[in-house]
PDB file of N, CA and C in Angstrom:
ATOM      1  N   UNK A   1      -6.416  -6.479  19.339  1.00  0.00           N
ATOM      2  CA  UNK A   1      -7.379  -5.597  18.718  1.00  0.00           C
ATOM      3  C   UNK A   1      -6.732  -4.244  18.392  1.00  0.00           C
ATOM      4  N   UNK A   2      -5.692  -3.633  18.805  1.00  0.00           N
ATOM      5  CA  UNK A   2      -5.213  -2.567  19.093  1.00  0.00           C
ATOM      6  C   UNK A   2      -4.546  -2.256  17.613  1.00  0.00           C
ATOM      7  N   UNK A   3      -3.276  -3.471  17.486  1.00  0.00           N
ATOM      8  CA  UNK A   3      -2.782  -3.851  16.220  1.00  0.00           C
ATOM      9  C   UNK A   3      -3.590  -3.256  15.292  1.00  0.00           C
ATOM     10  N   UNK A   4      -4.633  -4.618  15.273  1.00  0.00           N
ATOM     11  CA  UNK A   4      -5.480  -4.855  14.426  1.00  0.00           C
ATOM     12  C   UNK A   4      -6.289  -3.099  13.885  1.00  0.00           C
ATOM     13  N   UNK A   5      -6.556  -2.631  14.665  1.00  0.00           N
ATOM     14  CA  UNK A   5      -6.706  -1.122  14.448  1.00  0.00           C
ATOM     15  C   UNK A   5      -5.981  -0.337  13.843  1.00  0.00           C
ATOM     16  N   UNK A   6      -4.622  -0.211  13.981  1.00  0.00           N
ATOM     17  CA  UNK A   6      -3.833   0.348  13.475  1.00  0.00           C
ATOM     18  C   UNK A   6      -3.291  -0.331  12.363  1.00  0.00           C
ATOM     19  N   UNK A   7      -3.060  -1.830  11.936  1.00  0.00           N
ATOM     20  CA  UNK A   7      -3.577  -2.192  10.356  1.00  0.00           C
ATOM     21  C   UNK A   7      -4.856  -1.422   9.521  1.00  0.00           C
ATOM     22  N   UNK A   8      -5.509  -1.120  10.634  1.00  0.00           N
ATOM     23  CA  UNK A   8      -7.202  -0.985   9.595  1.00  0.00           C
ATOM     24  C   UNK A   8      -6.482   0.705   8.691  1.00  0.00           C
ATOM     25  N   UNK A   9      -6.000   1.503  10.076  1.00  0.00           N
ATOM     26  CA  UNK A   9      -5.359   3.048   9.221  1.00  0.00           C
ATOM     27  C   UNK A   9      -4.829   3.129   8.783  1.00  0.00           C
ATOM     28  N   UNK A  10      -3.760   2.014   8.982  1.00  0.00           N
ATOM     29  CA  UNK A  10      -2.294   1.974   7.880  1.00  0.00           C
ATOM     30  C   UNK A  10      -2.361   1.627   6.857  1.00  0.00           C
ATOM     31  N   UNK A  11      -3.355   0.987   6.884  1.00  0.00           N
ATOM     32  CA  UNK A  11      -3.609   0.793   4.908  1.00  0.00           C
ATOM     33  C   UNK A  11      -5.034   0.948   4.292  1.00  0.00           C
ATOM     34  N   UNK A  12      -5.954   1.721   5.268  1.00  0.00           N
ATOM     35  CA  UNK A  12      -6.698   2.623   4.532  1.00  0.00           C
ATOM     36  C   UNK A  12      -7.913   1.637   4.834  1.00  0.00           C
ATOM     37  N   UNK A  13      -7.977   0.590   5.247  1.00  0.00           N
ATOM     38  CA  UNK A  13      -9.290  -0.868   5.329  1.00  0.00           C
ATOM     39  C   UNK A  13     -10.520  -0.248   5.572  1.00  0.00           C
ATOM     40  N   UNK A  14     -11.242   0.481   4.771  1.00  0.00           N
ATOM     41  CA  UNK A  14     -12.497   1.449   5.154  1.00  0.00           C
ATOM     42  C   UNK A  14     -12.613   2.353   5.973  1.00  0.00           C
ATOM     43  N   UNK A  15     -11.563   3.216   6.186  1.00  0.00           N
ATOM     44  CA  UNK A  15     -10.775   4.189   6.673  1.00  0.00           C
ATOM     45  C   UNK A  15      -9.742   4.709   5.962  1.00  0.00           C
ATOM     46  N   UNK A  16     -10.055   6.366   5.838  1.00  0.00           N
ATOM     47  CA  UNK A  16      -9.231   6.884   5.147  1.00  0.00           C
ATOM     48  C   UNK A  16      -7.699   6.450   6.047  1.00  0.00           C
ATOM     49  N   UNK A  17      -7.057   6.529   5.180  1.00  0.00           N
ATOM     50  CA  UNK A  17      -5.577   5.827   5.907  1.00  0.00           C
ATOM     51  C   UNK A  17      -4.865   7.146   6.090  1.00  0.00           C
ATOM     52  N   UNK A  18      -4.333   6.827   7.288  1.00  0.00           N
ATOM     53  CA  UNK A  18      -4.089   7.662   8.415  1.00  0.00           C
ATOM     54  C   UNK A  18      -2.899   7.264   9.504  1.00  0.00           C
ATOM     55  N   UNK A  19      -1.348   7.574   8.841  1.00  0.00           N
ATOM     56  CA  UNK A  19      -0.517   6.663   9.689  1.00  0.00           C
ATOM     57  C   UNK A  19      -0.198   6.882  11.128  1.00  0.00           C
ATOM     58  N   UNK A  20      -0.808   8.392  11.436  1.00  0.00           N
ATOM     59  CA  UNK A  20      -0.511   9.236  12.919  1.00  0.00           C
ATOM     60  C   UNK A  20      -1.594   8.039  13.542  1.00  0.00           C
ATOM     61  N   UNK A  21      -2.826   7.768  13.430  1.00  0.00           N
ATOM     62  CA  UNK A  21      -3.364   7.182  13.707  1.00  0.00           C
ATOM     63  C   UNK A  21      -2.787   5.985  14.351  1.00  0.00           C
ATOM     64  N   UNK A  22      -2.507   4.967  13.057  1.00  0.00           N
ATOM     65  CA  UNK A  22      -1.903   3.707  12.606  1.00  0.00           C
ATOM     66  C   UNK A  22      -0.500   3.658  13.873  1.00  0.00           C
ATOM     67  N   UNK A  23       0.210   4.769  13.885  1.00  0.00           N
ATOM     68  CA  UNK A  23       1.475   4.798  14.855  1.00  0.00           C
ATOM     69  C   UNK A  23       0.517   4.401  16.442  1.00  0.00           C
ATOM     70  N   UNK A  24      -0.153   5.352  16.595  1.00  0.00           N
ATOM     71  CA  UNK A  24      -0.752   5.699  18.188  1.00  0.00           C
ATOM     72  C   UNK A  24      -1.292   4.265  18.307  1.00  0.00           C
ATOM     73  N   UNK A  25      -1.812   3.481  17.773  1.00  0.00           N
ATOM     74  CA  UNK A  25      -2.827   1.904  17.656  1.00  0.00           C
ATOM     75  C   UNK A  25      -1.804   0.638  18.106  1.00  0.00           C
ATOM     76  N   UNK A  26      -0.528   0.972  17.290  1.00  0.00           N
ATOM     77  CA  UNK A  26       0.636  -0.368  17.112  1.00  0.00           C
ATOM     78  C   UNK A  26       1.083   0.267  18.711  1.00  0.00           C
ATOM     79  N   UNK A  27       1.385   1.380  18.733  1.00  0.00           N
ATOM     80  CA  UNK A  27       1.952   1.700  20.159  1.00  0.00           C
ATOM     81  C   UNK A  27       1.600   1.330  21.137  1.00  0.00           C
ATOM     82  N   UNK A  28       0.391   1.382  21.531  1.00  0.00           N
ATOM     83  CA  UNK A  28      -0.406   1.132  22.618  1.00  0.00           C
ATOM     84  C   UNK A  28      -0.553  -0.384  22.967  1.00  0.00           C
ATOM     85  N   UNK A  29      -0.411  -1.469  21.544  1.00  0.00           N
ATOM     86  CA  UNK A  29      -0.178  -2.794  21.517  1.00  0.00           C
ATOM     87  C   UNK A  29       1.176  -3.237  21.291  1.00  0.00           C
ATOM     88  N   UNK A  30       2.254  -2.363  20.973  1.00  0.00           N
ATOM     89  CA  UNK A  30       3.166  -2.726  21.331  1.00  0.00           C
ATOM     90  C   UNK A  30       4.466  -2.464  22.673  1.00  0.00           C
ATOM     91  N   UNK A  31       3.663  -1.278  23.513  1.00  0.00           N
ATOM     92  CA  UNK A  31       3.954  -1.312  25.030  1.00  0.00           C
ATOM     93  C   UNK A  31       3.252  -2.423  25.799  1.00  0.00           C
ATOM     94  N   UNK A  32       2.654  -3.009  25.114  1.00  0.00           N
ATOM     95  CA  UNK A  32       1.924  -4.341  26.184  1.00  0.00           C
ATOM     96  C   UNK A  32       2.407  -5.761  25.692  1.00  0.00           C
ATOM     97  N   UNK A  33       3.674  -5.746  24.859  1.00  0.00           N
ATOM     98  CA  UNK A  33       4.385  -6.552  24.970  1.00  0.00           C
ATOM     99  C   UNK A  33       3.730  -7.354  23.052  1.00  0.00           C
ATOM    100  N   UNK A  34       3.018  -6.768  22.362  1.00  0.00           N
ATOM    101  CA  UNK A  34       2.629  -7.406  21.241  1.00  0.00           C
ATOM    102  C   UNK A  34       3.373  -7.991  20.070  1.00  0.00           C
ATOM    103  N   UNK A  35       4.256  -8.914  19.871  1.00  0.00           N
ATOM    104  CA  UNK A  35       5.414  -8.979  18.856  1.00  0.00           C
ATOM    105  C   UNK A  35       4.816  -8.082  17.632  1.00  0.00           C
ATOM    106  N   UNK A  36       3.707  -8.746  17.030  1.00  0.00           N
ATOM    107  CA  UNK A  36       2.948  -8.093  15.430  1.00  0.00           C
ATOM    108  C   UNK A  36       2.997  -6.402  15.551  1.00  0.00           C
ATOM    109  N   UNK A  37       2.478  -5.881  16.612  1.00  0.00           N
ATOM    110  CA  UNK A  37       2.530  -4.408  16.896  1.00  0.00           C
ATOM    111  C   UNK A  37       4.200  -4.129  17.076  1.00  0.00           C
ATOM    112  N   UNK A  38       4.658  -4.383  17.565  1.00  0.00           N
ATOM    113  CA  UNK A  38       6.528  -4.186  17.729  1.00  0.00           C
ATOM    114  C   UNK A  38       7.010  -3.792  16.585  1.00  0.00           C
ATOM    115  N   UNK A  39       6.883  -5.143  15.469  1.00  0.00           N
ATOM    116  CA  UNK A  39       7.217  -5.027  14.635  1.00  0.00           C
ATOM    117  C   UNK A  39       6.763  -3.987  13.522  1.00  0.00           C
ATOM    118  N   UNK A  40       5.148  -4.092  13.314  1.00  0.00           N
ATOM    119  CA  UNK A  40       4.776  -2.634  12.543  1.00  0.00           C
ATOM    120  C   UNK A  40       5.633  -1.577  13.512  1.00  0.00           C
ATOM    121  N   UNK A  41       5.431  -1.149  14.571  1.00  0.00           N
ATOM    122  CA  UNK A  41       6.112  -0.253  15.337  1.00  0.00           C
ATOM    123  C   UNK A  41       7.366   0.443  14.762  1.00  0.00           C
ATOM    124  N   UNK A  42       8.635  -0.727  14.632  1.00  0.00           N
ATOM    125  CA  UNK A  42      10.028  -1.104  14.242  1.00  0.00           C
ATOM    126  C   UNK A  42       9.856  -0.485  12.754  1.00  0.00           C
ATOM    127  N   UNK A  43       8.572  -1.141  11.941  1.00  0.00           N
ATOM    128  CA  UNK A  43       8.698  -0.370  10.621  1.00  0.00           C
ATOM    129  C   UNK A  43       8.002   1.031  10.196  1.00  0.00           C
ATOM    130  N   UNK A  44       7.163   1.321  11.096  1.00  0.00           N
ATOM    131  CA  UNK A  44       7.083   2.633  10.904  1.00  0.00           C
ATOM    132  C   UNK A  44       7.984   4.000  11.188  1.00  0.00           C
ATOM    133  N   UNK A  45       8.927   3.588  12.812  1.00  0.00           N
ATOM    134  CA  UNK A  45       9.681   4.439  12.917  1.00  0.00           C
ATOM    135  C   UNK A  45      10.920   4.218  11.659  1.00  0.00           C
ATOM    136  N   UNK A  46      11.318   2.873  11.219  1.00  0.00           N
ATOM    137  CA  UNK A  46      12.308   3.243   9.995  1.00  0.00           C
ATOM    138  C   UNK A  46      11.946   3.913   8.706  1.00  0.00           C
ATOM    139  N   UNK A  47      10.749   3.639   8.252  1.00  0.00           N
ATOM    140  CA  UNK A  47      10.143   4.155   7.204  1.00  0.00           C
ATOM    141  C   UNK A  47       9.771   5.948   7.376  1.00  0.00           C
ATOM    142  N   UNK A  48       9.600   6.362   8.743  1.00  0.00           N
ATOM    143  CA  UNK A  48       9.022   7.825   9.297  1.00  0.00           C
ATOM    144  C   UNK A  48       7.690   8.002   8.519  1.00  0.00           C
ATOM    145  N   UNK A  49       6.878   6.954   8.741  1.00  0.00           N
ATOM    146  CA  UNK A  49       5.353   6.974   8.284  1.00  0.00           C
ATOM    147  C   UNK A  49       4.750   7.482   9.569  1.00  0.00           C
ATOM    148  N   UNK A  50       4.389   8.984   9.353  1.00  0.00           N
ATOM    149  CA  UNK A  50       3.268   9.230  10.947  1.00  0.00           C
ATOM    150  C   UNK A  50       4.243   9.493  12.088  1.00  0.00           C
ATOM    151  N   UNK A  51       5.772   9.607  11.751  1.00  0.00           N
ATOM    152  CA  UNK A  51       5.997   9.779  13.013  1.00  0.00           C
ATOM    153  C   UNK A  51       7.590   9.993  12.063  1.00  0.00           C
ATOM    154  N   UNK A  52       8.747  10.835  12.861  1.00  0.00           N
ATOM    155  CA  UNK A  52       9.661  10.931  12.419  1.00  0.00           C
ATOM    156  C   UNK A  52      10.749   9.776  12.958  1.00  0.00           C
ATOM    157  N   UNK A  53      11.631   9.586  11.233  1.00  0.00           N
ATOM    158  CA  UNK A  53      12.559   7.938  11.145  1.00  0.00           C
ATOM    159  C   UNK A  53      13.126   8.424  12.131  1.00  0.00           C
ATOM    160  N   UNK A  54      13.420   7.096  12.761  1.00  0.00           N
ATOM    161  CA  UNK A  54      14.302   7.003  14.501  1.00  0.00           C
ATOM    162  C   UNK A  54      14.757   5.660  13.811  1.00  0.00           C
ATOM    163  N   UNK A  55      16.154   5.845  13.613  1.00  0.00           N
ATOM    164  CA  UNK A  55      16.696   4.386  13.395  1.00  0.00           C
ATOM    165  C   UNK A  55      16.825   3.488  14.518  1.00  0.00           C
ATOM    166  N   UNK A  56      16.807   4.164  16.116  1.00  0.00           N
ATOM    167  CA  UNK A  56      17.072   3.334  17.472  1.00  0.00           C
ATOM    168  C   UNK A  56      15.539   2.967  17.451  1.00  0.00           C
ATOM    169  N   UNK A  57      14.898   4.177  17.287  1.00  0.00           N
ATOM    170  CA  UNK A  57      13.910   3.423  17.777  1.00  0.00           C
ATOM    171  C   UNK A  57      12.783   2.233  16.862  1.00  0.00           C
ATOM    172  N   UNK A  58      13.345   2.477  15.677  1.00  0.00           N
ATOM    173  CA  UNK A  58      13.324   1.391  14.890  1.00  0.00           C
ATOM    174  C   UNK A  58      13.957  -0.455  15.908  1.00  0.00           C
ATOM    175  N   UNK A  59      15.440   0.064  15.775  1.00  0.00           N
ATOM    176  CA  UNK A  59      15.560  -1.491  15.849  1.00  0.00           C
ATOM    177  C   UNK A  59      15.599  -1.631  17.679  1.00  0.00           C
ATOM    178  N   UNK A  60      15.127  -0.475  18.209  1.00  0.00           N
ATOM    179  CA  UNK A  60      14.494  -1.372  19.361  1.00  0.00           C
ATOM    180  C   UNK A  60      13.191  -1.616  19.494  1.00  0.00           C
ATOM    181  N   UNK A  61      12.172  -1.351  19.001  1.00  0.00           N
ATOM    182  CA  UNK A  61      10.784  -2.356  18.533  1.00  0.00           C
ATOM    183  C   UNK A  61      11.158  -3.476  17.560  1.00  0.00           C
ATOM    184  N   UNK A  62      12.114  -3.712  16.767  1.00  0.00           N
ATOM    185  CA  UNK A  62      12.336  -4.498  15.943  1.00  0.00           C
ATOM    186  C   UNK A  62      13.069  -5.748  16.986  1.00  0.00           C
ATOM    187  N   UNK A  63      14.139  -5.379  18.083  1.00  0.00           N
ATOM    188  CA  UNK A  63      14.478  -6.391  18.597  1.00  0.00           C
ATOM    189  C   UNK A  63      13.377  -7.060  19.703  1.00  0.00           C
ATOM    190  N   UNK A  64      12.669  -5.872  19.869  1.00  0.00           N
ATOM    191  CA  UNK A  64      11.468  -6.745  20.549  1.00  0.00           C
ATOM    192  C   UNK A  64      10.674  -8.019  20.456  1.00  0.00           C
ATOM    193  N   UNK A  65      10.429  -7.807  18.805  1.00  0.00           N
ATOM    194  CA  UNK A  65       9.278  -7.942  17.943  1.00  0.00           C
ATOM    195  C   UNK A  65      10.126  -9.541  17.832  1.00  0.00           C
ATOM    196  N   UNK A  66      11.609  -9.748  18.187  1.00  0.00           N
ATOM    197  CA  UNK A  66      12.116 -10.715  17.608  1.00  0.00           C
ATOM    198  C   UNK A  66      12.593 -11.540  18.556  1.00  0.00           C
ATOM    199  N   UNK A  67      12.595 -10.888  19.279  1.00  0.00           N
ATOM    200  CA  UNK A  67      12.625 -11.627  21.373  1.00  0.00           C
ATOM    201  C   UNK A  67      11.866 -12.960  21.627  1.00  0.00           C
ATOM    202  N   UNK A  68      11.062 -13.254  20.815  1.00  0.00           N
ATOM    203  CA  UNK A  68       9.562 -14.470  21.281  1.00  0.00           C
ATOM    204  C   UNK A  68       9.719 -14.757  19.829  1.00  0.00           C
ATOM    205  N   UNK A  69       9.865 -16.546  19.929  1.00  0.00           N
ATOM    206  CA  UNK A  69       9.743 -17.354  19.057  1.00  0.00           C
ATOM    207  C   UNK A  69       8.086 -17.303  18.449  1.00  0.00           C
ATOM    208  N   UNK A  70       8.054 -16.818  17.406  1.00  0.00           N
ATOM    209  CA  UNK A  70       6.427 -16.951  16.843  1.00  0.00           C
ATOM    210  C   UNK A  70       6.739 -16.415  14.966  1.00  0.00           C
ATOM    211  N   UNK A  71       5.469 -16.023  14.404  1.00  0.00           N
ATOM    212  CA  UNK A  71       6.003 -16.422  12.888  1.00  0.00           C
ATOM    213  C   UNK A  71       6.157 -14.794  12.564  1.00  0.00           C
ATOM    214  N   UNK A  72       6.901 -13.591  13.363  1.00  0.00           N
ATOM    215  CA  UNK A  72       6.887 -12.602  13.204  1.00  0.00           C
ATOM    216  C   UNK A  72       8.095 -12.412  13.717  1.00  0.00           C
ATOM    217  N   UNK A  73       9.239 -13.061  14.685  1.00  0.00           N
ATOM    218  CA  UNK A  73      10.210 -13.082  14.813  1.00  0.00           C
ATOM    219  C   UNK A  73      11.222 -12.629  14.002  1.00  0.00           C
ATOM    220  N   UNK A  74      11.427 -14.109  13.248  1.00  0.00           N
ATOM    221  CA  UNK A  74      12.094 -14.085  12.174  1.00  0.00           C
ATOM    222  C   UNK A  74      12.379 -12.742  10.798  1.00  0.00           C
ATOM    223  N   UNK A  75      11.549 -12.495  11.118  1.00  0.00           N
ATOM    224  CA  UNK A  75      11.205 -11.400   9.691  1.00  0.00           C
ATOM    225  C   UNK A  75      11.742 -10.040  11.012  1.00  0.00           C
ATOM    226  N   UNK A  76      11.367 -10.312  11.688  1.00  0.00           N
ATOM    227  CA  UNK A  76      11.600  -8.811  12.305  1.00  0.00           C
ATOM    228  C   UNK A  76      12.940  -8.638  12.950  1.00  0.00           C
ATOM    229  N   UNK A  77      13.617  -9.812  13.298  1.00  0.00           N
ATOM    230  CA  UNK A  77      15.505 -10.126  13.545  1.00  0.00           C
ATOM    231  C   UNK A  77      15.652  -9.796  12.162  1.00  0.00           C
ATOM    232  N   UNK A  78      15.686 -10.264  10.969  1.00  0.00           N
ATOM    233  CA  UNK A  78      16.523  -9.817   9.943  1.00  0.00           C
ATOM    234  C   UNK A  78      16.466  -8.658   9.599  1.00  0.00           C
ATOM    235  N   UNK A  79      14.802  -7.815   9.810  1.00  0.00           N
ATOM    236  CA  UNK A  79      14.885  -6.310   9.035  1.00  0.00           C
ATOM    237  C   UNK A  79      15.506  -5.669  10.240  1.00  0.00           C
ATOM    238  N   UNK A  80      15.964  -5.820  11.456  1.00  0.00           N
ATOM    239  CA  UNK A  80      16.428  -5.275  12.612  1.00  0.00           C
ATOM    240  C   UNK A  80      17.694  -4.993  11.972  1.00  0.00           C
ATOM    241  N   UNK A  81      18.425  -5.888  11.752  1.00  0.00           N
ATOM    242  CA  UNK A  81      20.130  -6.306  11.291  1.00  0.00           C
ATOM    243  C   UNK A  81      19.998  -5.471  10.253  1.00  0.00           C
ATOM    244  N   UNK A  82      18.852  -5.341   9.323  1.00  0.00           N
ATOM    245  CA  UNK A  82      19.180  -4.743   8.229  1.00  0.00           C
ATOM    246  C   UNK A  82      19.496  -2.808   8.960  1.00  0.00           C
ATOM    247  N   UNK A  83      18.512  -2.186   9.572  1.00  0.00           N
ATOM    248  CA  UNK A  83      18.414  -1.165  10.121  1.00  0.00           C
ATOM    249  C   UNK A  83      19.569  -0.792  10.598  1.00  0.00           C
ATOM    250  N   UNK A  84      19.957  -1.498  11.764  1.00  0.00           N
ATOM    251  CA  UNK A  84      21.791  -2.005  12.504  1.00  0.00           C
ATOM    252  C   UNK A  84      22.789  -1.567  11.383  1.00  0.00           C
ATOM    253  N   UNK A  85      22.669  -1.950  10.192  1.00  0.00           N
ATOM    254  CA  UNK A  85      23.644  -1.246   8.953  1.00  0.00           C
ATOM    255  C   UNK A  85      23.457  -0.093   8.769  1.00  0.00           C
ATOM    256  N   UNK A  86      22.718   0.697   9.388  1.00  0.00           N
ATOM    257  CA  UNK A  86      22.709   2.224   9.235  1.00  0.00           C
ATOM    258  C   UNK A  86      22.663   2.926  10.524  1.00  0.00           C
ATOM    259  N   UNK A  87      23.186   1.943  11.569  1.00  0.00           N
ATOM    260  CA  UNK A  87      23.712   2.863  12.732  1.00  0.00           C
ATOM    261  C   UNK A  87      24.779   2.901  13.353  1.00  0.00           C
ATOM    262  N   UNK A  88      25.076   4.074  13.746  1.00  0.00           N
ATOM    263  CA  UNK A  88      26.167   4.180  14.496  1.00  0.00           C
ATOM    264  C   UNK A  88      26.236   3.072  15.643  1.00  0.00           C
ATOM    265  N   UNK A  89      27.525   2.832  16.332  1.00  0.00           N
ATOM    266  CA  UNK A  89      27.842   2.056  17.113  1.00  0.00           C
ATOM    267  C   UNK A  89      27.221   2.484  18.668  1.00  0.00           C
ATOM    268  N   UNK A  90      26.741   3.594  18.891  1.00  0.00           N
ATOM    269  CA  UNK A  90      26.510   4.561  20.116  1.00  0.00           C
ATOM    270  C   UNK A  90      24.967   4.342  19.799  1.00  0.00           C
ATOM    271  N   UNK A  91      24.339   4.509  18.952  1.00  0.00           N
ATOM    272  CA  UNK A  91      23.041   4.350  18.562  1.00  0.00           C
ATOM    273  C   UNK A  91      22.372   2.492  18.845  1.00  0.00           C
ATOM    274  N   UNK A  92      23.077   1.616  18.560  1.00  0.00           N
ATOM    275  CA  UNK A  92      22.811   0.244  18.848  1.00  0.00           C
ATOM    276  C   UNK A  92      23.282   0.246  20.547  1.00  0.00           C
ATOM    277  N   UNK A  93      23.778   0.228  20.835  1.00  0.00           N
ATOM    278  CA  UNK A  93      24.446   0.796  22.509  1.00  0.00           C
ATOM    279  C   UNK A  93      23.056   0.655  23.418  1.00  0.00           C
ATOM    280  N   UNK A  94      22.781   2.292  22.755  1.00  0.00           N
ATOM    281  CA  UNK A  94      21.689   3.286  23.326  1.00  0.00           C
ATOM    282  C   UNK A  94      20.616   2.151  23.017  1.00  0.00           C
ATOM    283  N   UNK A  95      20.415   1.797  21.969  1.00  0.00           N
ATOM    284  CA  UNK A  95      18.874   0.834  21.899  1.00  0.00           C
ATOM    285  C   UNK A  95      19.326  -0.570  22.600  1.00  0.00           C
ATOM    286  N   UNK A  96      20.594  -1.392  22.697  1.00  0.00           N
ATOM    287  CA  UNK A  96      20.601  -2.263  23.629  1.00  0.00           C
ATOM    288  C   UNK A  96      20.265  -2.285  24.833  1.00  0.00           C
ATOM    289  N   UNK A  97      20.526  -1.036  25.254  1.00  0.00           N
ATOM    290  CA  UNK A  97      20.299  -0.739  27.318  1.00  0.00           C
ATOM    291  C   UNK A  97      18.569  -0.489  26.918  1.00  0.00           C
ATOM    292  N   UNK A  98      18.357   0.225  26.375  1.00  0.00           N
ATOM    293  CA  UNK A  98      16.845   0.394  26.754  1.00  0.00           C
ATOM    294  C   UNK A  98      15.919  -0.976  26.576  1.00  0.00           C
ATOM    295  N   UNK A  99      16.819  -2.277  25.200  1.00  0.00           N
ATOM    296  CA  UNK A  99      16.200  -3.335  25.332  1.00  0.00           C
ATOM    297  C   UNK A  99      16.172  -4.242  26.772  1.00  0.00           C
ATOM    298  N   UNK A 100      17.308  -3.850  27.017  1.00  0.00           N
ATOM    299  CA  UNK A 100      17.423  -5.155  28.612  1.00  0.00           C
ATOM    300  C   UNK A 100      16.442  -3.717  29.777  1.00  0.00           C
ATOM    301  N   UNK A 101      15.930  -3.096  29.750  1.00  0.00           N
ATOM    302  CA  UNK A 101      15.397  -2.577  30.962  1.00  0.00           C
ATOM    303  C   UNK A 101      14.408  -2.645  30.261  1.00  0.00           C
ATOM    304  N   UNK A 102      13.509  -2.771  29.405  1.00  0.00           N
ATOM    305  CA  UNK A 102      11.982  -2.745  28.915  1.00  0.00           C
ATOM    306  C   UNK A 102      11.055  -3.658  29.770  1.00  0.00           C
ATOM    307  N   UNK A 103       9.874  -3.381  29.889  1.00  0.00           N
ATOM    308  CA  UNK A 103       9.207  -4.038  30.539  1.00  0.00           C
ATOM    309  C   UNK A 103       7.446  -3.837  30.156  1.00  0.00           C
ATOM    310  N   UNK A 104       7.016  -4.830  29.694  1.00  0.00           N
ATOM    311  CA  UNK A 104       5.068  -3.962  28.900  1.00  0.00           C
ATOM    312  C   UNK A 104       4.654  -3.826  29.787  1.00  0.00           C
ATOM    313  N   UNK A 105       4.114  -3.094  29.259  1.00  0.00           N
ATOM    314  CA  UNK A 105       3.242  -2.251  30.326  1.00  0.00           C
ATOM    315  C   UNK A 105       1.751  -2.711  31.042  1.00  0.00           C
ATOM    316  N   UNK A 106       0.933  -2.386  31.261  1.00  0.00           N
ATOM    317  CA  UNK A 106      -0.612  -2.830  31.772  1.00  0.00           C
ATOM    318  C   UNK A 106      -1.507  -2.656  30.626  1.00  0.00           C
ATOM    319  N   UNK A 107      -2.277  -3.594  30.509  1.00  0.00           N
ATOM    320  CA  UNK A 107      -3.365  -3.313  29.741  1.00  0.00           C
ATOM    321  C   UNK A 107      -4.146  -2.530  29.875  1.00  0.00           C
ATOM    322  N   UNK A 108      -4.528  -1.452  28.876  1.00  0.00           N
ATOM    323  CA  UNK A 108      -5.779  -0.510  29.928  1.00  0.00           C
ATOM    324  C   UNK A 108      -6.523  -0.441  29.626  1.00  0.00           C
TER     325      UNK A 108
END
């Protein structure tokens, strides 16, 4: 539902669209482990819609998003790799360690 909320701001769905919003919605569903939220997540921080571009923190919601076999994977491993072409070697590093210690959080 959380996602699903932050689709409704991100593209305006009878709501003025509102990506600060749209960021805070995917976040909250994608600390609880949501691939679909990860991935919007992954593309908002590359795009800097509502929140300023973080290329790490791009492709570490993006490697999340691509961690669990489901039909959001796929799409979110390749735009990851794509992101990965615009980082430094210290920057993929930095988002690898924070991928192996991640852990979602509680539902609240």
């Amino acid at each position: 539902a959380q996602n699903n909320l932050g689709d409704i701001y991100y593209y305006g769905d009878g709501v003025t669209k509102d990506f600060v919003q749209a960021v805070t919605w995917f976040r909250l569903a994608a600390d609880q482990g949501y691939p679909d939220a990860q991935h919007n997540l992954g593309e908002v921080y590359f795009n800097g819609e509502g929140i300023s571009r973080d290329l790490e923190e791009a492709h570490f919601w993006l490697s999340l998003a691509s961690a669990e076999w489901n039909t959001v994977s796929a799409a979110a491993g390749e735009f990851r790799d794509q992101v990965a072409s615009f980082m430094t070697p210290e920057q993929i590093e930095h988002s690898l360690a924070r991928i192996a210690a991640w852990k979602p959080s509680a539902s609240p």
